[in-house]
PDB file of N, CA and C in Angstrom:
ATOM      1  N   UNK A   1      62.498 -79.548  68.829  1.00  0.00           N
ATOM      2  CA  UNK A   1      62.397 -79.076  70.181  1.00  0.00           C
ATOM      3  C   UNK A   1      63.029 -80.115  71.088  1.00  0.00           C
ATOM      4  N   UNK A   2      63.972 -79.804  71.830  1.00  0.00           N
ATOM      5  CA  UNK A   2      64.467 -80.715  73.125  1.00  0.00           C
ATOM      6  C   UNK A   2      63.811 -80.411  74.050  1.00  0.00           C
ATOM      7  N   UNK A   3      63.662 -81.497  74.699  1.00  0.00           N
ATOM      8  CA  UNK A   3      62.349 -81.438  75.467  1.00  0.00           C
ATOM      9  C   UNK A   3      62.919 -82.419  76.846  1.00  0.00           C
ATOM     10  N   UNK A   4      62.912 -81.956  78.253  1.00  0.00           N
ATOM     11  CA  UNK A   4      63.331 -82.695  79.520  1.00  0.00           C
ATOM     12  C   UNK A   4      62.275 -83.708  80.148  1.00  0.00           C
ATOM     13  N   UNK A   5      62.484 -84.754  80.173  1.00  0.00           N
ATOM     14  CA  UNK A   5      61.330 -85.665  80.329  1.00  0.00           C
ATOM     15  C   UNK A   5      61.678 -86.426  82.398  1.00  0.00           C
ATOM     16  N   UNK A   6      60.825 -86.312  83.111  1.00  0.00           N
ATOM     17  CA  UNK A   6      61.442 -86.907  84.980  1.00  0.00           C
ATOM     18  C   UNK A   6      60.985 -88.621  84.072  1.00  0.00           C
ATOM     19  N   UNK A   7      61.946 -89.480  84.392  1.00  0.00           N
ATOM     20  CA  UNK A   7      62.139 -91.062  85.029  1.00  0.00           C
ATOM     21  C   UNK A   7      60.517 -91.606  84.008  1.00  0.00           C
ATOM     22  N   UNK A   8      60.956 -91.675  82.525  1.00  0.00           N
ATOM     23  CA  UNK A   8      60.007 -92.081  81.796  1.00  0.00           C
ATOM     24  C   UNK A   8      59.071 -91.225  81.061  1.00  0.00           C
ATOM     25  N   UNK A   9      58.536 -89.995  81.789  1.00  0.00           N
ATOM     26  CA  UNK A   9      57.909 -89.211  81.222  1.00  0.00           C
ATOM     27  C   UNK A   9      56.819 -89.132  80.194  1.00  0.00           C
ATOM     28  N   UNK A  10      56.134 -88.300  79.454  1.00  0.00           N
ATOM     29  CA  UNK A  10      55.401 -88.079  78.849  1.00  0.00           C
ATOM     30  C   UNK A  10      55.579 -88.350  77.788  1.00  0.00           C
ATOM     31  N   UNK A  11      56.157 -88.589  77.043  1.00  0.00           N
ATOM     32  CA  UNK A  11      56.750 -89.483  75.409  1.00  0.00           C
ATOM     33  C   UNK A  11      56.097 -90.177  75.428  1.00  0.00           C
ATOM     34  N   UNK A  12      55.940 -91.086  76.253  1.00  0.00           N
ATOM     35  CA  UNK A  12      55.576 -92.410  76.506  1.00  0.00           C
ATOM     36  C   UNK A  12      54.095 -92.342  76.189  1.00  0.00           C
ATOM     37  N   UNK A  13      53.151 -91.302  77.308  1.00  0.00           N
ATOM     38  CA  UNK A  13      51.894 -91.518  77.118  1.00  0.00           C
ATOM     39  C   UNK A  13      51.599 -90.823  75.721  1.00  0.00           C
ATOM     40  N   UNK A  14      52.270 -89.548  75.215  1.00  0.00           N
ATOM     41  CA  UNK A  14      51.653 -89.860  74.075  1.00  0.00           C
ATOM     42  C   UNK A  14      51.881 -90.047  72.833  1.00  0.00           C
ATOM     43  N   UNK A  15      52.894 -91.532  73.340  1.00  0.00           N
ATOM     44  CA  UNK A  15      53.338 -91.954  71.661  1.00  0.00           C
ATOM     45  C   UNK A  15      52.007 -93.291  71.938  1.00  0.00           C
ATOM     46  N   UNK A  16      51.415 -93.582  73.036  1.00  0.00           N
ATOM     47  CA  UNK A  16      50.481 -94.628  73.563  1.00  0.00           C
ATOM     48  C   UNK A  16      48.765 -94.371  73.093  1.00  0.00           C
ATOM     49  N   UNK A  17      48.632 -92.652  72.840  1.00  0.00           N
ATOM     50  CA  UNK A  17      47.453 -92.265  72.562  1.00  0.00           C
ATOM     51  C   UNK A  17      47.733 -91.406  71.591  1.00  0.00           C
ATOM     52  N   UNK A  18      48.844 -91.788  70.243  1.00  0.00           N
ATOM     53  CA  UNK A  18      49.196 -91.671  69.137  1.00  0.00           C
ATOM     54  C   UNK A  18      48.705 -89.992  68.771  1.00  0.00           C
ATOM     55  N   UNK A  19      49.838 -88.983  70.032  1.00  0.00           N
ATOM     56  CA  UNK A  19      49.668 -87.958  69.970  1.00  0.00           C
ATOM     57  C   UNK A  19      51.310 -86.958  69.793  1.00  0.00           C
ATOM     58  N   UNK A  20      51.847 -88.714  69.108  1.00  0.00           N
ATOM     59  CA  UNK A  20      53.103 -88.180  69.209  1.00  0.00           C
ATOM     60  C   UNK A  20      53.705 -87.935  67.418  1.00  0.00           C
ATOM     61  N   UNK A  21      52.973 -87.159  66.470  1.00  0.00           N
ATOM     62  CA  UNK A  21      53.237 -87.285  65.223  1.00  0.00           C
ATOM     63  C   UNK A  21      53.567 -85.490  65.234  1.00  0.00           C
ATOM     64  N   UNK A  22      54.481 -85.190  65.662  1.00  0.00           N
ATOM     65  CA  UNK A  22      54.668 -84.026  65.888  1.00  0.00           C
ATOM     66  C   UNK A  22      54.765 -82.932  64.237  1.00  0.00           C
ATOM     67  N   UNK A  23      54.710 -81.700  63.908  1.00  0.00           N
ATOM     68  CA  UNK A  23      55.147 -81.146  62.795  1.00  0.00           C
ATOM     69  C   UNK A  23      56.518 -80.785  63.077  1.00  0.00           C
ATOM     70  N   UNK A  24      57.218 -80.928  63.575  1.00  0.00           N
ATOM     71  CA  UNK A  24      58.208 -80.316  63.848  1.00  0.00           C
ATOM     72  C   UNK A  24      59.521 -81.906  64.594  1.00  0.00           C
ATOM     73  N   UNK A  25      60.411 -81.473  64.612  1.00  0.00           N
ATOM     74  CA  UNK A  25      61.163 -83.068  65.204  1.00  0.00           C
ATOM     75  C   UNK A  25      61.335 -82.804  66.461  1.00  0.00           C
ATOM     76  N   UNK A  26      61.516 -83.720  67.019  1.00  0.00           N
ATOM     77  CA  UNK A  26      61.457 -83.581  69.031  1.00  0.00           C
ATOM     78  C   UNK A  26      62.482 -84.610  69.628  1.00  0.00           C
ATOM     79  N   UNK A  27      63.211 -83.788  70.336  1.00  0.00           N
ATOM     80  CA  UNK A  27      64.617 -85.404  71.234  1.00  0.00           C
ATOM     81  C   UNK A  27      63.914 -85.337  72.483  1.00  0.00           C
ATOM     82  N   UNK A  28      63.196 -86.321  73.223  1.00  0.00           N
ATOM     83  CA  UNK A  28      63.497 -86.255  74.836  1.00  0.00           C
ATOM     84  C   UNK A  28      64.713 -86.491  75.550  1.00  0.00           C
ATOM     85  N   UNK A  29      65.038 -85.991  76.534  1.00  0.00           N
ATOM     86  CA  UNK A  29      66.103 -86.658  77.593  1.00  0.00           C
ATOM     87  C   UNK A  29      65.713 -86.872  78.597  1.00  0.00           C
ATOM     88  N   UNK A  30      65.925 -87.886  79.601  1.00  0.00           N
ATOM     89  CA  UNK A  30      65.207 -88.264  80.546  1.00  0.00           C
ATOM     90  C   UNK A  30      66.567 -87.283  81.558  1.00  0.00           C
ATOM     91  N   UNK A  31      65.424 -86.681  82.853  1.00  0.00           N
ATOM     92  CA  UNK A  31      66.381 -85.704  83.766  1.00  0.00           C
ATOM     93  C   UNK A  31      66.226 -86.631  85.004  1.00  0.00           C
ATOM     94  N   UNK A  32      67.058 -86.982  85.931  1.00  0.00           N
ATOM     95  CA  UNK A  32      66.283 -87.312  87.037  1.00  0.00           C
ATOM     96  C   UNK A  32      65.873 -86.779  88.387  1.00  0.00           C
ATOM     97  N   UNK A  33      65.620 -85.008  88.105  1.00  0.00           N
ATOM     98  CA  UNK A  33      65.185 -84.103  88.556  1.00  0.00           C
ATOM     99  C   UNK A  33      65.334 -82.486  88.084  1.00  0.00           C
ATOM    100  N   UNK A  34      64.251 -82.214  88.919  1.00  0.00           N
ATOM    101  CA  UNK A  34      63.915 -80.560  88.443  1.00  0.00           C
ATOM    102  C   UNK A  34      65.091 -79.698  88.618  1.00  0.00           C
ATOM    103  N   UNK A  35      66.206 -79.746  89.830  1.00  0.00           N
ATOM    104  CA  UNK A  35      66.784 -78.885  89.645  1.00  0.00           C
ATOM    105  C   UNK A  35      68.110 -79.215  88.565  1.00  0.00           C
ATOM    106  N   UNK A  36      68.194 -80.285  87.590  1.00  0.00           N
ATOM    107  CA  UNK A  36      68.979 -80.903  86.578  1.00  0.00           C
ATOM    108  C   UNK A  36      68.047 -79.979  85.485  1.00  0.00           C
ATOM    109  N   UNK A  37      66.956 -80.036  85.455  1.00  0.00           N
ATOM    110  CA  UNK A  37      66.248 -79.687  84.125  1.00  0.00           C
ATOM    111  C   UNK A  37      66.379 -77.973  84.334  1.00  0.00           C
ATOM    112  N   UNK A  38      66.704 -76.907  85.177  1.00  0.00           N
ATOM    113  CA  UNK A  38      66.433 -75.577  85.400  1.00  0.00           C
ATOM    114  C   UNK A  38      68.007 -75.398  84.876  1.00  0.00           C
ATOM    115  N   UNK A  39      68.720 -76.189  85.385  1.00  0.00           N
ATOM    116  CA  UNK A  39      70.075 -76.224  84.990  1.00  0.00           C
ATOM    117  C   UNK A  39      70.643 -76.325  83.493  1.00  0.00           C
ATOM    118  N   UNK A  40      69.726 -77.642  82.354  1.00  0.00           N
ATOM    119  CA  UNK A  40      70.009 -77.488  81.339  1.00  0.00           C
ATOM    120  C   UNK A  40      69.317 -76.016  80.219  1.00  0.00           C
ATOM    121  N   UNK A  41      67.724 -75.686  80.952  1.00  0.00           N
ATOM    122  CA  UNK A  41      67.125 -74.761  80.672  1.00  0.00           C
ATOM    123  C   UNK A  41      68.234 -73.597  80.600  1.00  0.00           C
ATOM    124  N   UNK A  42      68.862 -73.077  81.850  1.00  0.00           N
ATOM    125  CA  UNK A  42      70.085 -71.725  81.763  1.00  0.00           C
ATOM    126  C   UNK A  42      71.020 -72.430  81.294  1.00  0.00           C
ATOM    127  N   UNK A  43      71.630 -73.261  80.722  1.00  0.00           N
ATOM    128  CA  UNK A  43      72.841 -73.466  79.878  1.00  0.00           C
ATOM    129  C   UNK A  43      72.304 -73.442  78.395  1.00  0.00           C
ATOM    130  N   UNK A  44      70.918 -74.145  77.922  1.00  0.00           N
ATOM    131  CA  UNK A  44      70.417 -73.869  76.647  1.00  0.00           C
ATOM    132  C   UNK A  44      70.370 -74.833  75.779  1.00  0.00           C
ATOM    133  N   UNK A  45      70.534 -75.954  76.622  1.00  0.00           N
ATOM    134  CA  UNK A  45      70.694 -77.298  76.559  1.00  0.00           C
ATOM    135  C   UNK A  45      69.382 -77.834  76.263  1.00  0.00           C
ATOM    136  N   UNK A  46      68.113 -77.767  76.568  1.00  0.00           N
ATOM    137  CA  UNK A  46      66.416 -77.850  76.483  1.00  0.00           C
ATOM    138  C   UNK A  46      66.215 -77.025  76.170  1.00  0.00           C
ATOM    139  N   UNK A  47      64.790 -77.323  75.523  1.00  0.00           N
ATOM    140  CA  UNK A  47      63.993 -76.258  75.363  1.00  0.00           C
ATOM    141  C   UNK A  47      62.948 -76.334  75.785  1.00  0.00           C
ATOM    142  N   UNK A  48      62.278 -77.486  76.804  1.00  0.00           N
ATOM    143  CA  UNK A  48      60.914 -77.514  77.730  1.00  0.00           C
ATOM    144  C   UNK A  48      61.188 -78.323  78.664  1.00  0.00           C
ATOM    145  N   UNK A  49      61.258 -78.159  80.087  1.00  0.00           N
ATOM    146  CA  UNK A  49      61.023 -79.112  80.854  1.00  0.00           C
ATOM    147  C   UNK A  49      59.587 -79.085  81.948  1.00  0.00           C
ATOM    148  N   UNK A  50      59.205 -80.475  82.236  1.00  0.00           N
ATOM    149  CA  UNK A  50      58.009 -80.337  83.182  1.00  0.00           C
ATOM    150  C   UNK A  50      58.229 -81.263  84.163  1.00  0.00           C
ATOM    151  N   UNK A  51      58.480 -81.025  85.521  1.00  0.00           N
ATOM    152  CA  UNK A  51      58.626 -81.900  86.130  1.00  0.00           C
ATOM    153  C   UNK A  51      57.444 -82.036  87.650  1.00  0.00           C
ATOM    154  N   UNK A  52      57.453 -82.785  88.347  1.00  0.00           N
ATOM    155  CA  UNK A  52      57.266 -82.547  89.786  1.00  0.00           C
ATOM    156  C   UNK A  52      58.048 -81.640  90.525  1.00  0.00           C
ATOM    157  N   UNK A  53      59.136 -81.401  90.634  1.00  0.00           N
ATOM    158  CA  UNK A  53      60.040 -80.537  91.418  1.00  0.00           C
ATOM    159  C   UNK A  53      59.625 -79.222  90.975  1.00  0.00           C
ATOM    160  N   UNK A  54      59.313 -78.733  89.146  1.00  0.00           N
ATOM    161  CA  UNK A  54      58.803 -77.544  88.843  1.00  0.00           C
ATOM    162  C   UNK A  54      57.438 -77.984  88.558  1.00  0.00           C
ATOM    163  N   UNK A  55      56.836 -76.325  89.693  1.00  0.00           N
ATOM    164  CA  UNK A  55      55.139 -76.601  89.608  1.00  0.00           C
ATOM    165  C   UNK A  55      54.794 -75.570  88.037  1.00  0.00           C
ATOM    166  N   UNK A  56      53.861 -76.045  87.975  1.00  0.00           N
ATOM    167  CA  UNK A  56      53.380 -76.265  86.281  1.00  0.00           C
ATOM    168  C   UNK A  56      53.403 -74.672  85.736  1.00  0.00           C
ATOM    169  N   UNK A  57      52.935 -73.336  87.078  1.00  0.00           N
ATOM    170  CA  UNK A  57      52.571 -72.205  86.679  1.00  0.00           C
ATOM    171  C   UNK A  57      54.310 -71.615  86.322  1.00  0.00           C
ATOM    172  N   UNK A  58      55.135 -72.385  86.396  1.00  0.00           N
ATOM    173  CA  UNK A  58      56.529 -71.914  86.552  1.00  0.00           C
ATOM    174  C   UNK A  58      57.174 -72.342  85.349  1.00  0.00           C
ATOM    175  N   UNK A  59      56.784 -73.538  84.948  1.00  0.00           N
ATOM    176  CA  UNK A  59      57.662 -74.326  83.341  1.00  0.00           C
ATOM    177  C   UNK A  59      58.274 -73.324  82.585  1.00  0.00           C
ATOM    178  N   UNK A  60      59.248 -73.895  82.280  1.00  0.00           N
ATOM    179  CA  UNK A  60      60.307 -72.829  81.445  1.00  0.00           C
ATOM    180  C   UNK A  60      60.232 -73.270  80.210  1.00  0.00           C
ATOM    181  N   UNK A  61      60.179 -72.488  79.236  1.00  0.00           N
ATOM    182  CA  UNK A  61      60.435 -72.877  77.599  1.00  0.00           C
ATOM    183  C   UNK A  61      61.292 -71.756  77.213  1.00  0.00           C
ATOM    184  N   UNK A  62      62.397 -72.399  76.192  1.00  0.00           N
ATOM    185  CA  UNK A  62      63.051 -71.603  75.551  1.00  0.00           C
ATOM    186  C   UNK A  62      62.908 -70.728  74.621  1.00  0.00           C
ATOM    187  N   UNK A  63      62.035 -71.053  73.821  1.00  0.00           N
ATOM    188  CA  UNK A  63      61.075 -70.544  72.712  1.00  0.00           C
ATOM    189  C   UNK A  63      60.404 -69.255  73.496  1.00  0.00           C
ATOM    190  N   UNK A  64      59.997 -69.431  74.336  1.00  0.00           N
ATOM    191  CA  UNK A  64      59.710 -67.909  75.161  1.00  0.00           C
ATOM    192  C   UNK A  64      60.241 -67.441  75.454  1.00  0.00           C
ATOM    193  N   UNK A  65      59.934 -65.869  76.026  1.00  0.00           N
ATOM    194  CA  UNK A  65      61.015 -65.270  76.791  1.00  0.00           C
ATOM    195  C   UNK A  65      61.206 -65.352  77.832  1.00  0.00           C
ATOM    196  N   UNK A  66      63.011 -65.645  77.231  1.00  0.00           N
ATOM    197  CA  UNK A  66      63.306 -65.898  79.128  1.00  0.00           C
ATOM    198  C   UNK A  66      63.477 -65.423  80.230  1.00  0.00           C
ATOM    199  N   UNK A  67      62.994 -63.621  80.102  1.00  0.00           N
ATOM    200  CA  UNK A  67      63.181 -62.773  80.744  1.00  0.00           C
ATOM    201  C   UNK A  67      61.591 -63.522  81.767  1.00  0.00           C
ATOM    202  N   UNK A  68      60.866 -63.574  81.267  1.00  0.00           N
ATOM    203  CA  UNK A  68      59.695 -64.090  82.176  1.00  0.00           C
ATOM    204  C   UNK A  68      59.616 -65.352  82.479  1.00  0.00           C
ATOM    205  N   UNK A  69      60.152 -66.639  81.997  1.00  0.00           N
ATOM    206  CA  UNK A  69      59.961 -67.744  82.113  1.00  0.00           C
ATOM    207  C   UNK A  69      61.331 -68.298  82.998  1.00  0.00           C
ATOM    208  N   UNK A  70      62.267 -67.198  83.383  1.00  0.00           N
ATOM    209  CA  UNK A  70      63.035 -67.574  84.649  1.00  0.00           C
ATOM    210  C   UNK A  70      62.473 -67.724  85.965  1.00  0.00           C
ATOM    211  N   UNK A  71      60.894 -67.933  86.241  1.00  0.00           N
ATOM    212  CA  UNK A  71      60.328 -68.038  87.502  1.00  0.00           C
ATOM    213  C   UNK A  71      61.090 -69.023  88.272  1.00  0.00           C
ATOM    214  N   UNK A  72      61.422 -69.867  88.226  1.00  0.00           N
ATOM    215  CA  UNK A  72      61.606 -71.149  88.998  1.00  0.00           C
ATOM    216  C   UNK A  72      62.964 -70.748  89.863  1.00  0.00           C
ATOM    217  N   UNK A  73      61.770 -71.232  91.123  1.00  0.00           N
ATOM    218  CA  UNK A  73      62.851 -71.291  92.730  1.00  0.00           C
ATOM    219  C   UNK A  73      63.976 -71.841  92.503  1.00  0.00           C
TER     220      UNK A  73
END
């Protein structure tokens, strides 16, 4: 899973509370904003981003459908 991480991100905390032993393999990329991460989301470039700029009820995943998970302003 590629996964969009804002300026450090969540990797961090949980490779820190050893919640990072995933079943599956995972790349972060660090974005240094939301409308960069909505951008790689419609090119197909990610497959999760969470940022401040996108509020949480909106997060896009690729793995879903993207007919519904195109919310974001």
């Amino acid at each position: 899973m590629r996964i969009a991480k804002y300026k450090g991100g969540w990797d961090i905390d949980l490779k820190l509370a050893r919640l990072d032993n995933f079943s599956y393999k995972t790349q972060f990329s660090e974005l240094t904003g939301g409308n960069l991460m909505v951008q790689a989301i419609n090119s197909g470039a990610i497959d999760l981003a969470l940022a401040s700029e996108i509020p949480l009820k909106n997060y896009c995943c690729a793995q879903c459908d993207r007919s519904s998970s195109k919310k974001v302003a």
